[in-house]
C-alpha atoms as a PDB file:
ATOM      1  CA  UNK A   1      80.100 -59.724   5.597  1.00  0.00           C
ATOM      2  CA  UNK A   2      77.255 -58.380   3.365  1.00  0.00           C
ATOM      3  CA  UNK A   3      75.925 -61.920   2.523  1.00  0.00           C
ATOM      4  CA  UNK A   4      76.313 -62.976   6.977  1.00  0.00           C
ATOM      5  CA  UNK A   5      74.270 -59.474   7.426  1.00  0.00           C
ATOM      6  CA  UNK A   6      71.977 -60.253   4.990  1.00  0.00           C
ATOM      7  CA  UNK A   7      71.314 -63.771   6.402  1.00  0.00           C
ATOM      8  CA  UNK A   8      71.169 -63.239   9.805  1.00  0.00           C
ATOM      9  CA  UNK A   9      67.987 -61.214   8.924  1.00  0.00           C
ATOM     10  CA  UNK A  10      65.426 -63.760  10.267  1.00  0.00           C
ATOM     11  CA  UNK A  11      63.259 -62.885   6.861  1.00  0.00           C
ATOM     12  CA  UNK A  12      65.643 -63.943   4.515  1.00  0.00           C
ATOM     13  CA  UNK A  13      66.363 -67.226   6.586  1.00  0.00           C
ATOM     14  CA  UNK A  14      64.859 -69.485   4.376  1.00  0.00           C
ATOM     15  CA  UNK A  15      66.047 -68.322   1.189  1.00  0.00           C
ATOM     16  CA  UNK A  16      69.790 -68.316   2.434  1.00  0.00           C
ATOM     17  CA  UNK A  17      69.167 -71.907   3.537  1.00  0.00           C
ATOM     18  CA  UNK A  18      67.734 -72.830   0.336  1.00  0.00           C
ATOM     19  CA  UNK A  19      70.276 -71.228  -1.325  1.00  0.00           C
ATOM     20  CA  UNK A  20      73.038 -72.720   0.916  1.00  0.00           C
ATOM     21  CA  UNK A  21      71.090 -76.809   0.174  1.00  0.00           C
ATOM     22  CA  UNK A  22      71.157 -76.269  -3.360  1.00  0.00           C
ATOM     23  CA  UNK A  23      75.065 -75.403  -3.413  1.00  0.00           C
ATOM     24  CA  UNK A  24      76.082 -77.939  -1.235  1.00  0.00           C
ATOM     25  CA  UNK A  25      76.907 -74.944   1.396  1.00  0.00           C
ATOM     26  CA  UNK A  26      75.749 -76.547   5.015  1.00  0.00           C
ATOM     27  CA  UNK A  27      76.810 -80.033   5.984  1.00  0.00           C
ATOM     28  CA  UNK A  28      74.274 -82.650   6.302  1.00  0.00           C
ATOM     29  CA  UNK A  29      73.480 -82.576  10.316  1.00  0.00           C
ATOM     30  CA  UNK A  30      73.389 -78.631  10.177  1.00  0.00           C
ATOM     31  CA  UNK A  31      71.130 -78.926   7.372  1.00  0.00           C
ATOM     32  CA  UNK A  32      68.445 -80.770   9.031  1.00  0.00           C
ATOM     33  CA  UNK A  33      68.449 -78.359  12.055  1.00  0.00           C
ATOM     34  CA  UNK A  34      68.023 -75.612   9.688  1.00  0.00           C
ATOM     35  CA  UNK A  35      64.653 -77.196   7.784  1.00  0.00           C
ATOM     36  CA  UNK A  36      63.682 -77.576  11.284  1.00  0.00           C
ATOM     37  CA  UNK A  37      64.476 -73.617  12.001  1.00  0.00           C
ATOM     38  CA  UNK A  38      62.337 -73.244   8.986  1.00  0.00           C
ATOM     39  CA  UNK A  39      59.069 -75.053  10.001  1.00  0.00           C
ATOM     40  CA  UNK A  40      58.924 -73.289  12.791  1.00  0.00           C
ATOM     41  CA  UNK A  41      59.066 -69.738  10.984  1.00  0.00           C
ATOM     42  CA  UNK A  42      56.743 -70.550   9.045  1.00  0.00           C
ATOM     43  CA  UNK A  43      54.491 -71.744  12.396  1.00  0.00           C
ATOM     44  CA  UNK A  44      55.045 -68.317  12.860  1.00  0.00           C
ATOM     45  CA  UNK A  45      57.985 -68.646  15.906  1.00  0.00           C
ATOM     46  CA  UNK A  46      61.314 -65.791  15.654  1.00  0.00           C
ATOM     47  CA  UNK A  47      64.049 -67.194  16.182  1.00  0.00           C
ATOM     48  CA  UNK A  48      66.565 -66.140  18.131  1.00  0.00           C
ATOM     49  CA  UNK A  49      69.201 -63.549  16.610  1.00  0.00           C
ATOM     50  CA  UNK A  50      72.345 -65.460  16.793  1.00  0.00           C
ATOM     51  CA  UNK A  51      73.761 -67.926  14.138  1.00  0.00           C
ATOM     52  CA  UNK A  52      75.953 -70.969  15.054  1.00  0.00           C
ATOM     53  CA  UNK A  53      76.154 -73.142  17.957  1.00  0.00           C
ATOM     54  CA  UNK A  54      79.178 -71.423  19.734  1.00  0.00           C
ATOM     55  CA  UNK A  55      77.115 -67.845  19.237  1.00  0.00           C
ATOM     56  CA  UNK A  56      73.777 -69.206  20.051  1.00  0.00           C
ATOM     57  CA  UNK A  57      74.852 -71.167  23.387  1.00  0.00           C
ATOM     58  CA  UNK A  58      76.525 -67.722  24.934  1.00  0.00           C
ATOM     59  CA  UNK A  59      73.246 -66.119  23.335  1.00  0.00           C
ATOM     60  CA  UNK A  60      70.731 -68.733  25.216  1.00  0.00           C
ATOM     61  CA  UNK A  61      73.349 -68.863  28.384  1.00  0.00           C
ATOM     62  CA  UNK A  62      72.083 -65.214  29.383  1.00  0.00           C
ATOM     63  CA  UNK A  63      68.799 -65.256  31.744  1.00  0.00           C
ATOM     64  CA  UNK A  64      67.160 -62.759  29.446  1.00  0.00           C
ATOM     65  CA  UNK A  65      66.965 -64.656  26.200  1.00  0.00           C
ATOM     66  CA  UNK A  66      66.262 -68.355  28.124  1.00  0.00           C
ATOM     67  CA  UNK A  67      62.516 -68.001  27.652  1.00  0.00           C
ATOM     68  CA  UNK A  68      62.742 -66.921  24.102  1.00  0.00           C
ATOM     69  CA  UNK A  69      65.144 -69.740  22.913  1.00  0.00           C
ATOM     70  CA  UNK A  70      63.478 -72.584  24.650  1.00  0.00           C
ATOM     71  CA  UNK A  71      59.960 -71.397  23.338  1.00  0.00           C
ATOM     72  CA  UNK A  72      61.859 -71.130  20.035  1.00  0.00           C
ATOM     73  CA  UNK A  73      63.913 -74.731  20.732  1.00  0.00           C
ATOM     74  CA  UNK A  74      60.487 -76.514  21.538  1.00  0.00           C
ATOM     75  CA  UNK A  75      58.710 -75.052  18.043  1.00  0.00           C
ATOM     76  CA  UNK A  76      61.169 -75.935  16.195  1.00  0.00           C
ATOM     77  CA  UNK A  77      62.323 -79.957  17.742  1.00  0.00           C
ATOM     78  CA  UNK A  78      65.758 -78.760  18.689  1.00  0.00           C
ATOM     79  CA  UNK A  79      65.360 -79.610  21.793  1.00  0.00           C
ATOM     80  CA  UNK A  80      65.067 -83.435  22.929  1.00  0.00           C
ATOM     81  CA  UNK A  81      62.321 -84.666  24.723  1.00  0.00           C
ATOM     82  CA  UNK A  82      64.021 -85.374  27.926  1.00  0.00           C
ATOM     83  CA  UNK A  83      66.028 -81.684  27.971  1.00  0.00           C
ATOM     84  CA  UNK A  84      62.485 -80.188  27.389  1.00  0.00           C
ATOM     85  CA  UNK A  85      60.356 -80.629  30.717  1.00  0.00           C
ATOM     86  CA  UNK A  86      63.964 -79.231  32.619  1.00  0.00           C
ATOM     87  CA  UNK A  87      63.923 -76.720  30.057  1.00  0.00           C
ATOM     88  CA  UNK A  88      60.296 -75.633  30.782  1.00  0.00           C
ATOM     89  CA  UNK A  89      60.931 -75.617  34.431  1.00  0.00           C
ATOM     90  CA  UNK A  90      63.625 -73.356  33.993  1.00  0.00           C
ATOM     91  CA  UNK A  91      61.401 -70.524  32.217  1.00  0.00           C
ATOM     92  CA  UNK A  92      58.802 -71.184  35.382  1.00  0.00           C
ATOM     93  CA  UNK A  93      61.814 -70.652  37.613  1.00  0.00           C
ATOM     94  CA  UNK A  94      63.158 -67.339  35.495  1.00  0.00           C
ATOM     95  CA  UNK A  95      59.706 -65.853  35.617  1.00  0.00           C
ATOM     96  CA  UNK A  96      59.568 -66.495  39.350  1.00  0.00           C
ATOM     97  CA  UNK A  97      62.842 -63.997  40.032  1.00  0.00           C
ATOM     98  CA  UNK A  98      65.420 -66.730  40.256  1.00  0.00           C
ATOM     99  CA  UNK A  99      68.464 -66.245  38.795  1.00  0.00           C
ATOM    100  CA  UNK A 100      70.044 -69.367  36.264  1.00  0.00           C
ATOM    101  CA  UNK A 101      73.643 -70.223  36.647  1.00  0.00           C
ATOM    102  CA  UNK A 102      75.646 -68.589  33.245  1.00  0.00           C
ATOM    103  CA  UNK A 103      76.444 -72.294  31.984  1.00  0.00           C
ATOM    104  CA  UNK A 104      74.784 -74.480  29.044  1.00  0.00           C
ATOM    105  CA  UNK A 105      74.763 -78.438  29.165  1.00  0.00           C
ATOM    106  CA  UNK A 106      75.313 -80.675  32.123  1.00  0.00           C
ATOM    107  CA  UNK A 107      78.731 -81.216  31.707  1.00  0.00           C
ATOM    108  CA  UNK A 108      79.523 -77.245  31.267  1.00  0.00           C
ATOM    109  CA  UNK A 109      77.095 -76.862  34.490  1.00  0.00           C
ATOM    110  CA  UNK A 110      78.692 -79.475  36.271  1.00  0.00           C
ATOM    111  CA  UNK A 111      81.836 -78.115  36.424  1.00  0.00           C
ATOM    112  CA  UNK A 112      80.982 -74.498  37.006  1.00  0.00           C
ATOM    113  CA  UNK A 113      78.188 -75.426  39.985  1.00  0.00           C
ATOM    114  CA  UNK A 114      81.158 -77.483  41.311  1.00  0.00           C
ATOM    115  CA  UNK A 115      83.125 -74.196  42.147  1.00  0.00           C
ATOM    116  CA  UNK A 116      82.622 -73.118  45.529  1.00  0.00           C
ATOM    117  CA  UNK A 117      81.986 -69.347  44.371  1.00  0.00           C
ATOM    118  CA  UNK A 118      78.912 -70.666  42.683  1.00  0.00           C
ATOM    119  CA  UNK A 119      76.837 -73.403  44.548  1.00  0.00           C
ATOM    120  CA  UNK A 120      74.524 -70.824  46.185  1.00  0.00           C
ATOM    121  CA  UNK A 121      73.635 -69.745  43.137  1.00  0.00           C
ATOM    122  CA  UNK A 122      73.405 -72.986  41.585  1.00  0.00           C
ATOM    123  CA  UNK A 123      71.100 -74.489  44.214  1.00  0.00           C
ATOM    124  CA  UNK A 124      68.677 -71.813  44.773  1.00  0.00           C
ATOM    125  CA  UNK A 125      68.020 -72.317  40.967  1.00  0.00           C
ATOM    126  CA  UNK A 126      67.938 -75.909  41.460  1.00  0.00           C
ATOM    127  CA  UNK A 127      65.748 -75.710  44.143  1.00  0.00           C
ATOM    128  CA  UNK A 128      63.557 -72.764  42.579  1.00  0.00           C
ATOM    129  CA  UNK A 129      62.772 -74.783  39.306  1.00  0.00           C
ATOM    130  CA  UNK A 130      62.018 -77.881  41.354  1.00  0.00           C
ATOM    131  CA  UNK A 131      64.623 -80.353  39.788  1.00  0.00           C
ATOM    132  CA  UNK A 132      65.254 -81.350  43.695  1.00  0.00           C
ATOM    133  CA  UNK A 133      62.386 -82.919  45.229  1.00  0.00           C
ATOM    134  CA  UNK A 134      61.557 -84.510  48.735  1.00  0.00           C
ATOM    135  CA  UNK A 135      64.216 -86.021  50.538  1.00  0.00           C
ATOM    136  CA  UNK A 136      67.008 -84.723  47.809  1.00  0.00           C
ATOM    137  CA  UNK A 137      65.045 -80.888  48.126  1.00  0.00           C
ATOM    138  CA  UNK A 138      65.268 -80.991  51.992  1.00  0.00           C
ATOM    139  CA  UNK A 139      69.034 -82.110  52.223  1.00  0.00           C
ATOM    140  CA  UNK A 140      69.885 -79.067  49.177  1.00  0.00           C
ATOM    141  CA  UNK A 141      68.352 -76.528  51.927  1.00  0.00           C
ATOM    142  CA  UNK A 142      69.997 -77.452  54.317  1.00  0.00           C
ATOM    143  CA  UNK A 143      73.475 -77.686  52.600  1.00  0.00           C
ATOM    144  CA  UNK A 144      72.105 -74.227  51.266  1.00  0.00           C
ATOM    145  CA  UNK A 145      71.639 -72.864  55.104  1.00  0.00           C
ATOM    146  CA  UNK A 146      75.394 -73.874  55.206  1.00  0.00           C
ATOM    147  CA  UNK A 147      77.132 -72.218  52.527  1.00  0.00           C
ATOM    148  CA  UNK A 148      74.925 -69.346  53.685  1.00  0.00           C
ATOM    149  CA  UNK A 149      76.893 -69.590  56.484  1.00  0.00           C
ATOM    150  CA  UNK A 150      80.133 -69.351  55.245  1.00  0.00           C
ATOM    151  CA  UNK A 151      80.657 -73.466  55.928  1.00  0.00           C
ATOM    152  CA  UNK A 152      82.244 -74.638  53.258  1.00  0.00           C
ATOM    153  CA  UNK A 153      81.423 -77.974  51.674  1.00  0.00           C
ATOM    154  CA  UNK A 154      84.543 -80.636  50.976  1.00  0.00           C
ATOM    155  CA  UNK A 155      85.135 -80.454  47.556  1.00  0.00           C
ATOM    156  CA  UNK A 156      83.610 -83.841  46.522  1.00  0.00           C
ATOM    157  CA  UNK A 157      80.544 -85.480  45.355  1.00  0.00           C
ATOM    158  CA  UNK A 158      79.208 -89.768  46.046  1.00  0.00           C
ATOM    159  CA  UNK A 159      80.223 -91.515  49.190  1.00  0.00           C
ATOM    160  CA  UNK A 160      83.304 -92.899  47.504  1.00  0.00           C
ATOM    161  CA  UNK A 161      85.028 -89.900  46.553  1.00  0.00           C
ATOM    162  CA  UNK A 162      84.482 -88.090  49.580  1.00  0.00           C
ATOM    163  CA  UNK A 163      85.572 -90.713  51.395  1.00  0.00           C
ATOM    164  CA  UNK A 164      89.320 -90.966  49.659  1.00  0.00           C
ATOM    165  CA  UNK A 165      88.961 -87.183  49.434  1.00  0.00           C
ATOM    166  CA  UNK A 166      87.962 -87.343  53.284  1.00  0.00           C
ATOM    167  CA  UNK A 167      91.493 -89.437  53.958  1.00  0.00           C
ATOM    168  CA  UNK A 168      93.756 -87.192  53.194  1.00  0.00           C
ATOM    169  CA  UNK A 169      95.599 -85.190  55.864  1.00  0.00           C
ATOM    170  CA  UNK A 170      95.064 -82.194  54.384  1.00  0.00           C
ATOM    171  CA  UNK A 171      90.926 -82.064  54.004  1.00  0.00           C
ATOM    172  CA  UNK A 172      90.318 -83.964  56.982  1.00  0.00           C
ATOM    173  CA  UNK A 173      89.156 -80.332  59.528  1.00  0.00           C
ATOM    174  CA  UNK A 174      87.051 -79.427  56.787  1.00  0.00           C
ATOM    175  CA  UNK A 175      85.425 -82.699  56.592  1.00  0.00           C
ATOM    176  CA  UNK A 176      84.850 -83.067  60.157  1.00  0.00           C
ATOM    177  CA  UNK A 177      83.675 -79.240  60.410  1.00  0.00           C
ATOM    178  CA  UNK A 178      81.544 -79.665  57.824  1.00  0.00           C
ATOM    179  CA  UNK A 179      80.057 -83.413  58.968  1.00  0.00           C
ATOM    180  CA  UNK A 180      79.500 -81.573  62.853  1.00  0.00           C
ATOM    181  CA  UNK A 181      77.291 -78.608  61.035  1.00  0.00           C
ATOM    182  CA  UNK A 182      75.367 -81.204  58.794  1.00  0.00           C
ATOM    183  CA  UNK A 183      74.346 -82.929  61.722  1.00  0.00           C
ATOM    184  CA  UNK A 184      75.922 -86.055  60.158  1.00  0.00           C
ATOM    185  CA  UNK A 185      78.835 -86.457  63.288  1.00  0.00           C
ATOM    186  CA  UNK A 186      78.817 -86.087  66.795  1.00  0.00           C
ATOM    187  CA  UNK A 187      80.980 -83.071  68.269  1.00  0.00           C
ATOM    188  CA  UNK A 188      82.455 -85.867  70.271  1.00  0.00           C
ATOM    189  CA  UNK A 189      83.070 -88.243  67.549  1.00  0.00           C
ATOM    190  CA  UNK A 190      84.562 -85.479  65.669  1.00  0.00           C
ATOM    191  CA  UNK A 191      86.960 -84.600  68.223  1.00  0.00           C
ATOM    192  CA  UNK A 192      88.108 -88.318  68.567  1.00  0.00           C
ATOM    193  CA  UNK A 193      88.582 -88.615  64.975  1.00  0.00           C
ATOM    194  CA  UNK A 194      90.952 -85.348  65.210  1.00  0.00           C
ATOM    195  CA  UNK A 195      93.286 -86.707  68.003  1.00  0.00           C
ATOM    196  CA  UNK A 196      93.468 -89.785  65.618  1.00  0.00           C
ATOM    197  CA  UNK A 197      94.743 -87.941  62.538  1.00  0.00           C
ATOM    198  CA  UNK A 198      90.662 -89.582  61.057  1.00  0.00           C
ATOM    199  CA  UNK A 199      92.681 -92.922  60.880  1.00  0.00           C
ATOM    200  CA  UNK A 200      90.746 -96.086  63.064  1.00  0.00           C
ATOM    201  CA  UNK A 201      92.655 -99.100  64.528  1.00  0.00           C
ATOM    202  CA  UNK A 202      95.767-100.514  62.502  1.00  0.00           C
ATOM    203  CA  UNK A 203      95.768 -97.396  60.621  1.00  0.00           C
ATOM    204  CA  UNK A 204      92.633 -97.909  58.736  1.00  0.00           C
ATOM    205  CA  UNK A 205      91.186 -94.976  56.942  1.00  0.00           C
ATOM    206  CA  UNK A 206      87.557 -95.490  55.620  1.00  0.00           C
ATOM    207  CA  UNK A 207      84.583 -97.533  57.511  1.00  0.00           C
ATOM    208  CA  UNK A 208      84.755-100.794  55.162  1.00  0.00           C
ATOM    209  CA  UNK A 209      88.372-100.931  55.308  1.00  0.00           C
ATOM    210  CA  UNK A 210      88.036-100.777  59.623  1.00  0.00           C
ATOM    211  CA  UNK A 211      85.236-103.096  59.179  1.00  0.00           C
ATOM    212  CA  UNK A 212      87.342-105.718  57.046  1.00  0.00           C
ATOM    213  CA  UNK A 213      90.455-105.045  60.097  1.00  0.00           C
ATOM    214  CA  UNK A 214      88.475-105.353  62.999  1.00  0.00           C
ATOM    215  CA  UNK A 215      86.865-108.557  61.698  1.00  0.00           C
ATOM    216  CA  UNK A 216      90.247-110.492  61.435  1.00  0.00           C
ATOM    217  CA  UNK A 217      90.115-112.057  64.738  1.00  0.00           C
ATOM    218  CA  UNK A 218      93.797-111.697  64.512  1.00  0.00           C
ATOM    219  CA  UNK A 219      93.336-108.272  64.801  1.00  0.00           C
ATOM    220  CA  UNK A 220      90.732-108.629  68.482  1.00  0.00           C
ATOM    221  CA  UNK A 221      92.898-106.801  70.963  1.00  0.00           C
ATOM    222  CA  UNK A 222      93.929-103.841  68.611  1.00  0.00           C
ATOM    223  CA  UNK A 223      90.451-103.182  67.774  1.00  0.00           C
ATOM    224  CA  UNK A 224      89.589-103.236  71.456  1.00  0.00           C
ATOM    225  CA  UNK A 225      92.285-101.058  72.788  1.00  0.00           C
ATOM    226  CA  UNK A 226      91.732 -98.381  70.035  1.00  0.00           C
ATOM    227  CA  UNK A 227      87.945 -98.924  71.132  1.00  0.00           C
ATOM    228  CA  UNK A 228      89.177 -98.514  74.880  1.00  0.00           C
ATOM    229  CA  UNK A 229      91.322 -95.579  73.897  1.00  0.00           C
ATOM    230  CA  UNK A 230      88.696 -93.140  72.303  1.00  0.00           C
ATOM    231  CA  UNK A 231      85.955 -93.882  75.374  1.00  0.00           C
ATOM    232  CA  UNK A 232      83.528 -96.111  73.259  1.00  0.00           C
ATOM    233  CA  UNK A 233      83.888 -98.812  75.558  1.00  0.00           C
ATOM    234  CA  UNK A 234      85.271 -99.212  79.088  1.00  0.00           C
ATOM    235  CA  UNK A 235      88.166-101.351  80.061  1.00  0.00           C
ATOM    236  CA  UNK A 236      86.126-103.756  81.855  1.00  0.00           C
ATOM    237  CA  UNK A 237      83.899-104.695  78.763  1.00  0.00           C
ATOM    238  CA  UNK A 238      87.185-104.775  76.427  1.00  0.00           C
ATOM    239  CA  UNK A 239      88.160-107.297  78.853  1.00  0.00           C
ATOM    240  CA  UNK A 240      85.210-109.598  78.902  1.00  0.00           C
ATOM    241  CA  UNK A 241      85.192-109.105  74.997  1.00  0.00           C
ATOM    242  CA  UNK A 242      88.567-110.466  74.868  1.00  0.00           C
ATOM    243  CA  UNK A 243      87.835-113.702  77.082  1.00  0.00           C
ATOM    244  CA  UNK A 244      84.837-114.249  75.178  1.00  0.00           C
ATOM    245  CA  UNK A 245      87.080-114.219  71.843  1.00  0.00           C
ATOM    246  CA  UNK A 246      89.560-116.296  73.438  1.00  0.00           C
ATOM    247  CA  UNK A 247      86.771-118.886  74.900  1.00  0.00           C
ATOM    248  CA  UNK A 248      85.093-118.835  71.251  1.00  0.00           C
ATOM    249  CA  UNK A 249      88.659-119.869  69.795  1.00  0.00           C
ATOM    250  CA  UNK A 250      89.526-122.659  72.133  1.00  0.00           C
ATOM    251  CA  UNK A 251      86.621-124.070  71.395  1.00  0.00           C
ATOM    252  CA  UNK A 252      87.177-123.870  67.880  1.00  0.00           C
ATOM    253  CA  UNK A 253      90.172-124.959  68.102  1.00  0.00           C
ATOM    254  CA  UNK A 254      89.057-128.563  69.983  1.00  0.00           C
ATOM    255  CA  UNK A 255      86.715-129.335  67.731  1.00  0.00           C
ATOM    256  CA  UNK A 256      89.185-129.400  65.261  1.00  0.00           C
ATOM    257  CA  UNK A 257      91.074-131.915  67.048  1.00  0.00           C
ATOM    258  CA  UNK A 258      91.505-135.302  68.547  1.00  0.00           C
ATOM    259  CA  UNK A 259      92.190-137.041  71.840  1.00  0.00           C
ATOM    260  CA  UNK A 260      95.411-135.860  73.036  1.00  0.00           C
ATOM    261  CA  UNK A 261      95.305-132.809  70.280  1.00  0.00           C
ATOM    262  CA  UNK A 262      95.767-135.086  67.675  1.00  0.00           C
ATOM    263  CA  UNK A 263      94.823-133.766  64.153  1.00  0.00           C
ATOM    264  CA  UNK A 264      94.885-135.881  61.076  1.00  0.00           C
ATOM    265  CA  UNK A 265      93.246-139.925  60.848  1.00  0.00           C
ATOM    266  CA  UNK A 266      96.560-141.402  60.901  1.00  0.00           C
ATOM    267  CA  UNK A 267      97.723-139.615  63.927  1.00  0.00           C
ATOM    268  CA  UNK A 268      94.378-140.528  66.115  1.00  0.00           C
ATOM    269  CA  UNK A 269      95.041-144.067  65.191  1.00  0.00           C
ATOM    270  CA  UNK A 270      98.530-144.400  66.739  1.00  0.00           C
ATOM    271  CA  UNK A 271      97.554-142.167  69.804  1.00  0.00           C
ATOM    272  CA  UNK A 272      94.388-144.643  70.394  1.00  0.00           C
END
C-alpha cells in the first residue's frame, strides 16, 4: 500500500517504472505503454491519476476527465491514429455542453447505446460531435424526433435483422407503428399488413422471399387473389393478368411441341 501510494504520485512515475524494468516487475506490452507515459512527462503532459486499465477506463468513462485523458492519450501515442480524430471530436462535443454516453470502446458502447433507455442520449452525442453526417445525420434526427416522442424503435439494427426480427408475431405492431411514424409505410399499407398477421401470399414473410413466390408462375392466381384481396388491384385487372399468363403459357407450351402435340424426334416421325 505504501509503495502503490508512493507510485501513483505522478513525480515518482518514472523512477517506479524504472525500478519495476530493472526487476522484471511489468510485463513486456505494459512496459512499452509505460516508456510511452514517460515521454510524455517529460514533454511536460500530467497524466491522469488512475493506474491500470480497468481503473483508468471508469476514470476516462466520466465526462469530466475525457478532455484531460485524450490530451494526455494523444501526448503520449496511446491512442491509435484512427481512435484519435473521434477522440478529438468528442472533447469539441464536451466543450459544446453535450453530454457523452458513460461507456468506453465500441463494443462496450454498442451494447449500452443499444438499450432503449439510452439512445437519446447516445445520438444527441453522436450527432453533437459530428460522427453522423449528411444523409446518415438527417435520418439520426429524425429517429431522434421519435424517441422524443415516446415511439419506440424495434430493437434491431441492418435490413436483415430487422427484417427476421420484423417476422415475428410478437414485434410486428411495433414495427408497423414505428415504419408509419418514419414515414417509411403507408397508414394504409400498414393496416393491410395487420389484417394479414405481416405475412404476403402463400405465407411469405419478408419482400425477397414474396418476390421468389410470386415469380413461380405456379404460384399466378395466389399472388393475384392476395393482390385482389388487400385492394392493390381490382378484380377486373387480376383477371386480364391471369389470361395474359395463361396466353403466355400456351404459347410456350406449342413451341415446345410438334404437329399433333408431338414432343420428341422419334414421335414427329411416326405422326408425319
Amino acid at each position: 500500500n505504501v509503495c502503490k501510494a508512493y507510485c501513483d504520485d505522478t513525480t515518482h512515475i518514472k523512477e517506479c517504472i524504472t525500478f519495476a524494468e530493472e526487476n522484471d516487475l511489468i510485463p513486456p506490452e505494459e512496459l512499452q505503454e509505460a516508456k510511452k507515459v514517460i515521454q510524455a512527462i517529460d514533454k511536460g503532459f500530467t497524466p491522469p491519476p488512475c493506474r491500470g486499465k480497468k481503473e483508468c477506463d471508469a476514470y476516462c468513462s466520466s465526462a469530466e476527465n475525457m478532455e484531460k485523458c485524450i490530451v494526455f492519450g494523444e501526448a503520449a501515442g496511446l491512442i491509435p491514429p484512427e481512435e484519435l480524430q473521434g477522440a478529438k471530436k468528442m472533447i469539441e462535443a464536451i466543450k459544446k455542453g453535450a453530454t457523452p454516453p458513460p461507456c468506453k470502446g465500441k463494443d462496450a458502447c454498442d451494447v449500452y447505446c443499444n438499450e432503449a433507455d439510452h439512445m437519446v442520449q447516445c445520438m444527441e452525442f453522436a450527432i453533437a460531435a459530428g460522427f453522423m453526417e449528411g444523409e446518415e445525420a438527417k435520418e439520426a434526427e429524425k429517429m431522434l424526433g421519435l424517441l422524443k416522442q415516446g415511439i419506440k424503435m424495434p430493437n434491431c439494427r441492418g435490413k436483415e435483422e430487422c427484417e427476421t426480427y420484423c417476422q415475428e408475431e410478437a414485434h410486428i405492431e411495433e414495427c408497423l407503428t414505428f415504419s408509419v411514424a418514419a414515414g417509411y409505410m403507408k397508414p394504409e399499407d400498414a393496416e393491410r399488413s395487420r389484417k394479414t398477421g405481416g405475412k404476403g401470399p402463400g405465407g411469405c414473410k419478408s419482400e425477397t422471399e414474396c418476390k421468389a413466390f410470386c415469380e413461380n408462375p405456379d404460384n399466378s392466381q395466389t399472388c393475384l387473389e392476395f393482390a385482389t384481396q388487400m385492394g392493390q388491384i381490382s378484380p377486373e385487372e387480376a383477371q386480364k393478368m391471369m389470361e395474359g399468363g395463361k396466353q403466355i403459357q400456351q404459347g410456350q407450351q406449342m413451341r415446345q411441341t410438334g404437329p399433333g402435340g408431338c414432343q420428341s424426334p422419334e414421335e414427329c416421325a411416326a405422326f408425319c
